[in-house]
C-alpha atoms as a PDB file:
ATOM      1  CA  UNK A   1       0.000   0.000   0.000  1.00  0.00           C
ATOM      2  CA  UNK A   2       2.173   2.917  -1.411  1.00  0.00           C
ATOM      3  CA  UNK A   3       0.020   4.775  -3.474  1.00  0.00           C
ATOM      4  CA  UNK A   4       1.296   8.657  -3.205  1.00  0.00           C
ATOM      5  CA  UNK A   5      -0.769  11.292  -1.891  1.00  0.00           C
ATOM      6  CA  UNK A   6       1.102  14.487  -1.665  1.00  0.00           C
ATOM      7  CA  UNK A   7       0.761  18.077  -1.721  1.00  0.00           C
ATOM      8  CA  UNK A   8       3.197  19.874  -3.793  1.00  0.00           C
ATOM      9  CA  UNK A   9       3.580  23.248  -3.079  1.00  0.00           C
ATOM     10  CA  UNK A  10       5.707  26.185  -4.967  1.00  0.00           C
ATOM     11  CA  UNK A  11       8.030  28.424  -3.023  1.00  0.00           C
ATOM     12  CA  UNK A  12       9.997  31.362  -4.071  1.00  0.00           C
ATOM     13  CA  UNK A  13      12.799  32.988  -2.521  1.00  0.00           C
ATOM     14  CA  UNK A  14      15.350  32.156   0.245  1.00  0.00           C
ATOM     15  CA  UNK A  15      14.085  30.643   3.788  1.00  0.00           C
ATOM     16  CA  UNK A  16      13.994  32.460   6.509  1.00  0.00           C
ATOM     17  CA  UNK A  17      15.185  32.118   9.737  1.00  0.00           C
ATOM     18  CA  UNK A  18      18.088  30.081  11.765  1.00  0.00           C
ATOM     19  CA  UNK A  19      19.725  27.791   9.156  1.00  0.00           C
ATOM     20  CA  UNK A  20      23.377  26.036   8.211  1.00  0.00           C
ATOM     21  CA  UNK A  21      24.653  25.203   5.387  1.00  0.00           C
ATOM     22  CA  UNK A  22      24.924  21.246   4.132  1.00  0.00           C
ATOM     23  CA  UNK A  23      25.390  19.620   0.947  1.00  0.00           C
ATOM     24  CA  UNK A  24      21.877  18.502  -0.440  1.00  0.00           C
ATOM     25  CA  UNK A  25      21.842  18.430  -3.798  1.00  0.00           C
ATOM     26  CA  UNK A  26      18.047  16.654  -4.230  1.00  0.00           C
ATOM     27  CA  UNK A  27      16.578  16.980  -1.063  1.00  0.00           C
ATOM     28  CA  UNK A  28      13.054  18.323   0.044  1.00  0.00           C
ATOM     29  CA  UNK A  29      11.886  20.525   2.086  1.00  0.00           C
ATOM     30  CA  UNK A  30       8.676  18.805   3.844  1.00  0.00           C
ATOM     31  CA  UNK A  31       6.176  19.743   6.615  1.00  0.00           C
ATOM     32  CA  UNK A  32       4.294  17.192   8.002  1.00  0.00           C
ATOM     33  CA  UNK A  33       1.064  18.506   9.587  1.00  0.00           C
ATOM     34  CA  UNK A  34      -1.021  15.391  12.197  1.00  0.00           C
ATOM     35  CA  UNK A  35      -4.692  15.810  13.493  1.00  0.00           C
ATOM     36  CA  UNK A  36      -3.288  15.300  16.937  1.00  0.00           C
ATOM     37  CA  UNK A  37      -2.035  19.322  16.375  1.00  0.00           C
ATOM     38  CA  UNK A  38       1.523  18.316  15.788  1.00  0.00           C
ATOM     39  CA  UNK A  39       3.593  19.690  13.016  1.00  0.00           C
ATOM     40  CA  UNK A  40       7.180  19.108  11.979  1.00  0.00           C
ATOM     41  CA  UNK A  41       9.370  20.937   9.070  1.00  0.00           C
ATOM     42  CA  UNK A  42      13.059  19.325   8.030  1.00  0.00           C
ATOM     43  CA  UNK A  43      14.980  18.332   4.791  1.00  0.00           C
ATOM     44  CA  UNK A  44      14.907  14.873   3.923  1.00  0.00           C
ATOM     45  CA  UNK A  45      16.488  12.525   0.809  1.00  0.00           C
ATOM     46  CA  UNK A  46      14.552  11.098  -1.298  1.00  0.00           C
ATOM     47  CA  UNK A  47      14.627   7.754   0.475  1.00  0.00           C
ATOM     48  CA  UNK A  48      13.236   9.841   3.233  1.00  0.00           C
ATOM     49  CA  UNK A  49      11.027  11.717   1.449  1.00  0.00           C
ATOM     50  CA  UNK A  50       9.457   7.726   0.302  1.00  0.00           C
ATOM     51  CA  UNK A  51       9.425   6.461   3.162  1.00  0.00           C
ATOM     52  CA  UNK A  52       7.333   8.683   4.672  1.00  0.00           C
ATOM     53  CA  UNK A  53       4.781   9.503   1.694  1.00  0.00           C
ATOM     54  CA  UNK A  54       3.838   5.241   2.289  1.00  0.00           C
ATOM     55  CA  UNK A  55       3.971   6.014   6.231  1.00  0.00           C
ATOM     56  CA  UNK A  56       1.239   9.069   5.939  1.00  0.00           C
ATOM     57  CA  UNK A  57      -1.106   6.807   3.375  1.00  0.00           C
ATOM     58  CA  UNK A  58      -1.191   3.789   5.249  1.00  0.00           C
ATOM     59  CA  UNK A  59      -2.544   5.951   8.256  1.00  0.00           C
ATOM     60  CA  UNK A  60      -5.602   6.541   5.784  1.00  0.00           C
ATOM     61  CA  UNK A  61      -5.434   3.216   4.429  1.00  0.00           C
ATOM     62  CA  UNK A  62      -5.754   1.765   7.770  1.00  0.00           C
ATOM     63  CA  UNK A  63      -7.207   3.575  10.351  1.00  0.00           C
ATOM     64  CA  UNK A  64      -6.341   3.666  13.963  1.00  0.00           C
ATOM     65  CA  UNK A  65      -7.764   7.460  15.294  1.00  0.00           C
ATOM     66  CA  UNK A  66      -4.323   9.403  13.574  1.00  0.00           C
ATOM     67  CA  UNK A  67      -3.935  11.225  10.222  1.00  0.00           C
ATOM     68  CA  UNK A  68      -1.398  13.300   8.895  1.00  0.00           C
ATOM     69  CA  UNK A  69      -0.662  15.257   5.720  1.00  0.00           C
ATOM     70  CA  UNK A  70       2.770  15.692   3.766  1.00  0.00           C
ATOM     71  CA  UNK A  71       3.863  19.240   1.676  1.00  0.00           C
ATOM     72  CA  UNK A  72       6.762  19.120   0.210  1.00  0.00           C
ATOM     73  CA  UNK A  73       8.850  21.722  -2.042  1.00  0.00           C
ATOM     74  CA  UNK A  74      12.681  21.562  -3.927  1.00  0.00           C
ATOM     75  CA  UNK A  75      15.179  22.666  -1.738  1.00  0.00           C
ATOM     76  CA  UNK A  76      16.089  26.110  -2.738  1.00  0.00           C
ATOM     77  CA  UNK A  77      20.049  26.269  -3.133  1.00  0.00           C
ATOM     78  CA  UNK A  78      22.859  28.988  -4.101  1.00  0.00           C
ATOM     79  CA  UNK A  79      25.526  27.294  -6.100  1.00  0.00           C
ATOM     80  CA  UNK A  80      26.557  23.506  -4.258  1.00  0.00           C
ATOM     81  CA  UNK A  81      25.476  24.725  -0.758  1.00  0.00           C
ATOM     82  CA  UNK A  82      21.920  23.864   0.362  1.00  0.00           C
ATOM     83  CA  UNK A  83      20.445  25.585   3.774  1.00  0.00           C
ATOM     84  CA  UNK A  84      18.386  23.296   5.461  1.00  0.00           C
ATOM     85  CA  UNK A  85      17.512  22.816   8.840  1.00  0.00           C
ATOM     86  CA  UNK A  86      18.154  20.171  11.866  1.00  0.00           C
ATOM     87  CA  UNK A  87      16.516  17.109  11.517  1.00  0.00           C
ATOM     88  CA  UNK A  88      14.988  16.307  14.961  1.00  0.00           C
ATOM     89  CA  UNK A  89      14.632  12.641  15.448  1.00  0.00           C
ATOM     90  CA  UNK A  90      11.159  11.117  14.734  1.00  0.00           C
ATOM     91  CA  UNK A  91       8.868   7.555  14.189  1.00  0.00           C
ATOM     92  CA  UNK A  92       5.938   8.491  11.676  1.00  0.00           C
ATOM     93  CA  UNK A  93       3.963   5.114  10.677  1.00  0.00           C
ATOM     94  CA  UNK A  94       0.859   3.464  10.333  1.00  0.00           C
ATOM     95  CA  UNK A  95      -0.528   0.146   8.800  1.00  0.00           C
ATOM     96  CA  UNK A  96      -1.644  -2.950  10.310  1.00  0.00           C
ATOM     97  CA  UNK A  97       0.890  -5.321  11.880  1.00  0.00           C
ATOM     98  CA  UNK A  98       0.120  -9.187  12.361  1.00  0.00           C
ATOM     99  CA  UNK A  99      -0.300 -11.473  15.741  1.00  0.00           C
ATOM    100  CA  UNK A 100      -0.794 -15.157  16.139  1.00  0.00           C
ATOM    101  CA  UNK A 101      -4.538 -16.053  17.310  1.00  0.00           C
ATOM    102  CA  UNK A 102      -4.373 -17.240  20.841  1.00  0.00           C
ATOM    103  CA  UNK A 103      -5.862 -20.527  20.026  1.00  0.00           C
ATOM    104  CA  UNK A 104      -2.832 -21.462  17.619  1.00  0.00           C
ATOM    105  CA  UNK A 105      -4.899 -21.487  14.407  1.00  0.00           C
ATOM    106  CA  UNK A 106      -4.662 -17.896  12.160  1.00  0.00           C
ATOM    107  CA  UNK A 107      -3.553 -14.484  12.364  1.00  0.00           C
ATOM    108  CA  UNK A 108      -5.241 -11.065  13.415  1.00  0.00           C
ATOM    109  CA  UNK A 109      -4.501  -7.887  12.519  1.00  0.00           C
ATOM    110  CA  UNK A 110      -3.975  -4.577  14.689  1.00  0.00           C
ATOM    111  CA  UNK A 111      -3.927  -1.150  12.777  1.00  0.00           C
ATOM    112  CA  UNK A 112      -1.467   1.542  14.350  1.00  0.00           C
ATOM    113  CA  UNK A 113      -0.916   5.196  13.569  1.00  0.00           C
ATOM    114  CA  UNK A 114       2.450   7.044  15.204  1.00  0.00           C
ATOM    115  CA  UNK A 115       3.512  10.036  14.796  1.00  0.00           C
ATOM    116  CA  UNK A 116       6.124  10.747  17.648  1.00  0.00           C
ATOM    117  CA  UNK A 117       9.064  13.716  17.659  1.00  0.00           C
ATOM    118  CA  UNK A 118      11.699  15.748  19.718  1.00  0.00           C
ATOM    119  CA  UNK A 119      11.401  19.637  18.948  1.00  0.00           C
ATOM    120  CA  UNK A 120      14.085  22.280  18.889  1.00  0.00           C
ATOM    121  CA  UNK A 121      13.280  22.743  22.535  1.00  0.00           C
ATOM    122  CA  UNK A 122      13.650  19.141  23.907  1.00  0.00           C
ATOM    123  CA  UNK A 123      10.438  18.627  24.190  1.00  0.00           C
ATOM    124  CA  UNK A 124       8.486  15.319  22.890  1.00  0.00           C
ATOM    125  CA  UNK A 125       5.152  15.654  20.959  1.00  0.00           C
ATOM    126  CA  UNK A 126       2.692  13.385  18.731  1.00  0.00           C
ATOM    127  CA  UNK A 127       0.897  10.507  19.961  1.00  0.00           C
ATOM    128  CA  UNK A 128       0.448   6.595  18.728  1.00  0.00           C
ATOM    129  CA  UNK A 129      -2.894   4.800  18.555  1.00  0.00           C
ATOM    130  CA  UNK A 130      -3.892   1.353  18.056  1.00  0.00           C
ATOM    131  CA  UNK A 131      -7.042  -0.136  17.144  1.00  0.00           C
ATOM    132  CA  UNK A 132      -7.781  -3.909  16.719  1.00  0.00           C
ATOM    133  CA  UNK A 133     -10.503  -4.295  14.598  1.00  0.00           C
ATOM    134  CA  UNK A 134     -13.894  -6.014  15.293  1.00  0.00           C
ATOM    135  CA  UNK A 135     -14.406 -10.006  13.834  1.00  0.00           C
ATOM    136  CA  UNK A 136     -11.099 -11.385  14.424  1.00  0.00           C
ATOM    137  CA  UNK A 137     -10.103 -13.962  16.565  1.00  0.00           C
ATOM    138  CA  UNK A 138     -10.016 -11.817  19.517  1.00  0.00           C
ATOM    139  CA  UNK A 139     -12.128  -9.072  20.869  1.00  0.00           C
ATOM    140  CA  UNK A 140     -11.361  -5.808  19.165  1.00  0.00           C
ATOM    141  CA  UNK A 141      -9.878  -2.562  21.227  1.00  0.00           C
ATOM    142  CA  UNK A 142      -7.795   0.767  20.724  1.00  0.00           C
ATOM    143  CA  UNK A 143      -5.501   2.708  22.581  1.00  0.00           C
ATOM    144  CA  UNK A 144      -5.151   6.625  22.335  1.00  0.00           C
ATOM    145  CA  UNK A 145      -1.832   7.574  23.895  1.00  0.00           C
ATOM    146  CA  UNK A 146       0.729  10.645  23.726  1.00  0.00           C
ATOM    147  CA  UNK A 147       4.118  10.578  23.356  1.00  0.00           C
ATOM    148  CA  UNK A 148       7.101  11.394  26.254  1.00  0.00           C
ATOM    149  CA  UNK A 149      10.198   9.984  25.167  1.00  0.00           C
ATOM    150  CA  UNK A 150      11.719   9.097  21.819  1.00  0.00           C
ATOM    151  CA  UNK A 151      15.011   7.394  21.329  1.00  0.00           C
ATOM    152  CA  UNK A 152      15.738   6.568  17.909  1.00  0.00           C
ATOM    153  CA  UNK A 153      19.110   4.273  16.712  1.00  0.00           C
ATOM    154  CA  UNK A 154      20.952   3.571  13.339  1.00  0.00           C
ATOM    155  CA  UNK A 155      21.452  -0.472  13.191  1.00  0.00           C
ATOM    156  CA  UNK A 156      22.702  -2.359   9.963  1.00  0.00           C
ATOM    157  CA  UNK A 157      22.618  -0.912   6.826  1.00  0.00           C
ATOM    158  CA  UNK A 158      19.190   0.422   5.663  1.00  0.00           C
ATOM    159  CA  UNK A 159      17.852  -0.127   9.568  1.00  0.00           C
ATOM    160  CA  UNK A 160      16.727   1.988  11.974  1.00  0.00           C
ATOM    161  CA  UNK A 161      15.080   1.264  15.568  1.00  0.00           C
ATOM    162  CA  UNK A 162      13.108   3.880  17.225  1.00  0.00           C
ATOM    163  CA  UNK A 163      11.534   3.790  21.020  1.00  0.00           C
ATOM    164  CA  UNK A 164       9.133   5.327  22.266  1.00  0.00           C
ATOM    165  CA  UNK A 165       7.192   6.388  25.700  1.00  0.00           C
ATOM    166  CA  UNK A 166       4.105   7.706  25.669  1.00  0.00           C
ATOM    167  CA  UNK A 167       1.048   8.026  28.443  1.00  0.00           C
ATOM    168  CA  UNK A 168      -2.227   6.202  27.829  1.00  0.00           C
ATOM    169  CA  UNK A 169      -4.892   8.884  27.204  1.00  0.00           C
ATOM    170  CA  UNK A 170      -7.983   5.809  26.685  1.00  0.00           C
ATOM    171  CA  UNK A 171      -8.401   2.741  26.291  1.00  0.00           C
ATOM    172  CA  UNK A 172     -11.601   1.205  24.761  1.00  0.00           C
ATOM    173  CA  UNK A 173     -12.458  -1.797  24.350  1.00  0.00           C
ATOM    174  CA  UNK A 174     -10.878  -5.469  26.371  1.00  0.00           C
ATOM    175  CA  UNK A 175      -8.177  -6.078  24.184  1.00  0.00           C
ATOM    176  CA  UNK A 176      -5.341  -3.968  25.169  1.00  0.00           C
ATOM    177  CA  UNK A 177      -6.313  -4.318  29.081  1.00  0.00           C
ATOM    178  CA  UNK A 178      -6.321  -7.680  28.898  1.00  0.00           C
ATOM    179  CA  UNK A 179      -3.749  -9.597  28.836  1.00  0.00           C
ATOM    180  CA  UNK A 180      -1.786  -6.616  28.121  1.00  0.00           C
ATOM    181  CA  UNK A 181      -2.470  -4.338  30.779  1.00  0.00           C
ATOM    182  CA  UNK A 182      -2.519  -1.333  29.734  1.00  0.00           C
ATOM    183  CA  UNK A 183      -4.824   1.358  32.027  1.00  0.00           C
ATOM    184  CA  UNK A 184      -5.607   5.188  30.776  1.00  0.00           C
ATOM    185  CA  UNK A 185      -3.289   7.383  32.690  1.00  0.00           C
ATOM    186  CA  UNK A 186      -0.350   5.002  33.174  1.00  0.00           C
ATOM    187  CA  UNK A 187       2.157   4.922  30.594  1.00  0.00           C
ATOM    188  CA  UNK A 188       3.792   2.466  27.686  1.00  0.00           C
ATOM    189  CA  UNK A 189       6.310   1.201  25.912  1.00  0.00           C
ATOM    190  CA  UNK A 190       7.058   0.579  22.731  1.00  0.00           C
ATOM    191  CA  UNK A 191       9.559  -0.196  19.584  1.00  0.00           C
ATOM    192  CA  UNK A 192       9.116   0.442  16.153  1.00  0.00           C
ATOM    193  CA  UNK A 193      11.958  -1.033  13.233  1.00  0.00           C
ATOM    194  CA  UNK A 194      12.229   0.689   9.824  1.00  0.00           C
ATOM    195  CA  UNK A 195      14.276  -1.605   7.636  1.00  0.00           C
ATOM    196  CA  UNK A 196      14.335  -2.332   4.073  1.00  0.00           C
ATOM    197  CA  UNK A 197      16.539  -5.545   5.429  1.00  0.00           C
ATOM    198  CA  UNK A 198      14.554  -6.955   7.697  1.00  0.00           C
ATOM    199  CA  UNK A 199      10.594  -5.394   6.990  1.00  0.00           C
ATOM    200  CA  UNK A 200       8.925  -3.018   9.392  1.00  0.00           C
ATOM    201  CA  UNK A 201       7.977  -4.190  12.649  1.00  0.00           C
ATOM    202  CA  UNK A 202       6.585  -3.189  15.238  1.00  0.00           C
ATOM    203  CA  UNK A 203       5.805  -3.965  19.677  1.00  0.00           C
ATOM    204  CA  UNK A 204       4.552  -2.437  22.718  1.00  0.00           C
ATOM    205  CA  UNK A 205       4.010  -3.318  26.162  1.00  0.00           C
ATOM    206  CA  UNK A 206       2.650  -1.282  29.463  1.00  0.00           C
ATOM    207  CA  UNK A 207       4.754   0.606  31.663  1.00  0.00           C
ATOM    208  CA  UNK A 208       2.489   0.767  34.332  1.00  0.00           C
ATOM    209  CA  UNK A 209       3.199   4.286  36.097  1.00  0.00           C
ATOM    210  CA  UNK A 210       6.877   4.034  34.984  1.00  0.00           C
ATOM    211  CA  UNK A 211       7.743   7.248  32.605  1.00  0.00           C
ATOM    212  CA  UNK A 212      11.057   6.113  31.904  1.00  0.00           C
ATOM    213  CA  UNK A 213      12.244   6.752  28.330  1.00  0.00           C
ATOM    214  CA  UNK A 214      12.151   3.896  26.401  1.00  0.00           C
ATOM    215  CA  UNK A 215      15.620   1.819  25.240  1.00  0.00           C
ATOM    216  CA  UNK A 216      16.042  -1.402  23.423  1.00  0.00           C
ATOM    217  CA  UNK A 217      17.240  -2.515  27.178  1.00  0.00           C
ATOM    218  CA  UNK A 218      13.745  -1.794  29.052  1.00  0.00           C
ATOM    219  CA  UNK A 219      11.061  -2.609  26.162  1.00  0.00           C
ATOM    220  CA  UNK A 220       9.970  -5.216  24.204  1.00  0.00           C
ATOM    221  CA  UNK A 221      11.885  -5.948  20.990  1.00  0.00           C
ATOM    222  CA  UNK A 222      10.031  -5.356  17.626  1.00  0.00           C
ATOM    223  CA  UNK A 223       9.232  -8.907  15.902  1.00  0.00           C
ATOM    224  CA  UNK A 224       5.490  -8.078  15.263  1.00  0.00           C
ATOM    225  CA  UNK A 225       5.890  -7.703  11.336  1.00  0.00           C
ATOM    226  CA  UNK A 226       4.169  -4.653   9.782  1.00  0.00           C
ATOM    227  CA  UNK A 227       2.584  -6.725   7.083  1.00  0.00           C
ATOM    228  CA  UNK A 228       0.819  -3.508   5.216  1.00  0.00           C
ATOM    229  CA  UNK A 229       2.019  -0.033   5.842  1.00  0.00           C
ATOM    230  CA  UNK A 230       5.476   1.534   6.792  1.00  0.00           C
ATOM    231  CA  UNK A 231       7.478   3.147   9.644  1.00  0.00           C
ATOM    232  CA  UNK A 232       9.899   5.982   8.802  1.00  0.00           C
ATOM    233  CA  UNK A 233      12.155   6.147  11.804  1.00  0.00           C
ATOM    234  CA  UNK A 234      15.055   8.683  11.807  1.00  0.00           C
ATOM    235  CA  UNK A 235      17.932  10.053  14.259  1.00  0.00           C
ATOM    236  CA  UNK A 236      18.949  13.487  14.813  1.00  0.00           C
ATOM    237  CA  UNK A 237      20.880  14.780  11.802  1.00  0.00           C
END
């Protein structure tokens, strides 16, 4: 599912404001605007800039309470030197990812929207929802939460691992208090993996009151594959 749904739009003239210079030749300038009143502006590549046009259209594609929209414009350069600005790190997904049916027989499916970021500032914003749909082979649930802590790490080539705290606005539905525990107003934890090696996966788990920022030591490993969708996951840079 990577039909693409952007928003071009023209801009003229030099951008304003704090900037340094980099080389890059063919990048974008994109701003991606969410529902849950987050917005986030940086220069990306064009694997990037891929990446996270299939991340925005699977959250339409597949529902879980988040949407987001992506503009994006050329890079406006003088000579070889591009001005662009820092690249905060961030996990923007959504898609369904796939679970074994508790009585050994089939699959179901859970959809999942993220959108989670560190601004300028230090602070965290965005939010990740889940939503297991009705008519599987467990009752169906979601999960609203909003995000605390982001940690996001390079692996092998073409990976990247991003996790993520975030506090559990509501929960509806038995699924994701039982067995997994999670209560509105405590917190979880969770780990997304963007990797054209290994497929996108994704996990969570609850945190209970614990706000602790999440690391691949404290928090479930990602091994749920993303099965349609994507997860763009990206350091500081």
């Amino acid at each position: 599912m990577r039909r693409v749904l952007t928003t071009v739009v023209a801009v003229a003239g030099l951008m304003l404001g704090a900037a340094f210079p980099v080389v890059g030749l063919g990048e974008t300038d994109v701003t991606l605007n969410c529902d849950d009143g987050t917005s986030m502006t940086m220069t990306v590549d064009t694997d990037t800039l891929q990446s996270l046009t299939a991340s925005v259209q699977a959250m339409i594609d597949f529902p879980a309470g988040l949407s987001c929209t992506l503009l994006q414009a050329p890079v406006v350069s003088l000579g070889s030197i591009v001005y662009a600005g820092q690249k905060p790190p961030f996990i923007t997904g959504g898609g369904q990812f796939v679970h074994d049916c508790p009585s050994g027989g089939g699959v179901y499916y859970t959809n999942f929207g993220v959108n989670a970021q560190t601004k300028g500032d230090g602070t965290v914003t965005g939010s990740f929802h889940m939503k297991v749909p009705d008519y599987q082979c467990v009752n169906g649930g979601s999960v609203n939460s909003r995000a605390t802590c982001i940690n996001v790490y390079v692996g092998s080539p073409g990976t990247y691992r991003g996790w993520l705290t975030s506090f559990v606005n509501s929960v509806d539905g038995p699924y994701f208090q039982v067995p997994y525990g999670v209560a509105q107003g405590e917190y979880m934890r969770s780990g997304f993996q963007d990797s054209s090696q290994y497929g996108d996966a994704i996990n969570f788990m609850d945190a209970n009151g614990s706000s602790d920022c999440a690391t691949p030591d404290n928090t479930h490993y990602p091994v749920h594959s993303v099965v349609q969708g994507n997860i763009t996951a990206r350091p500081a840079g």
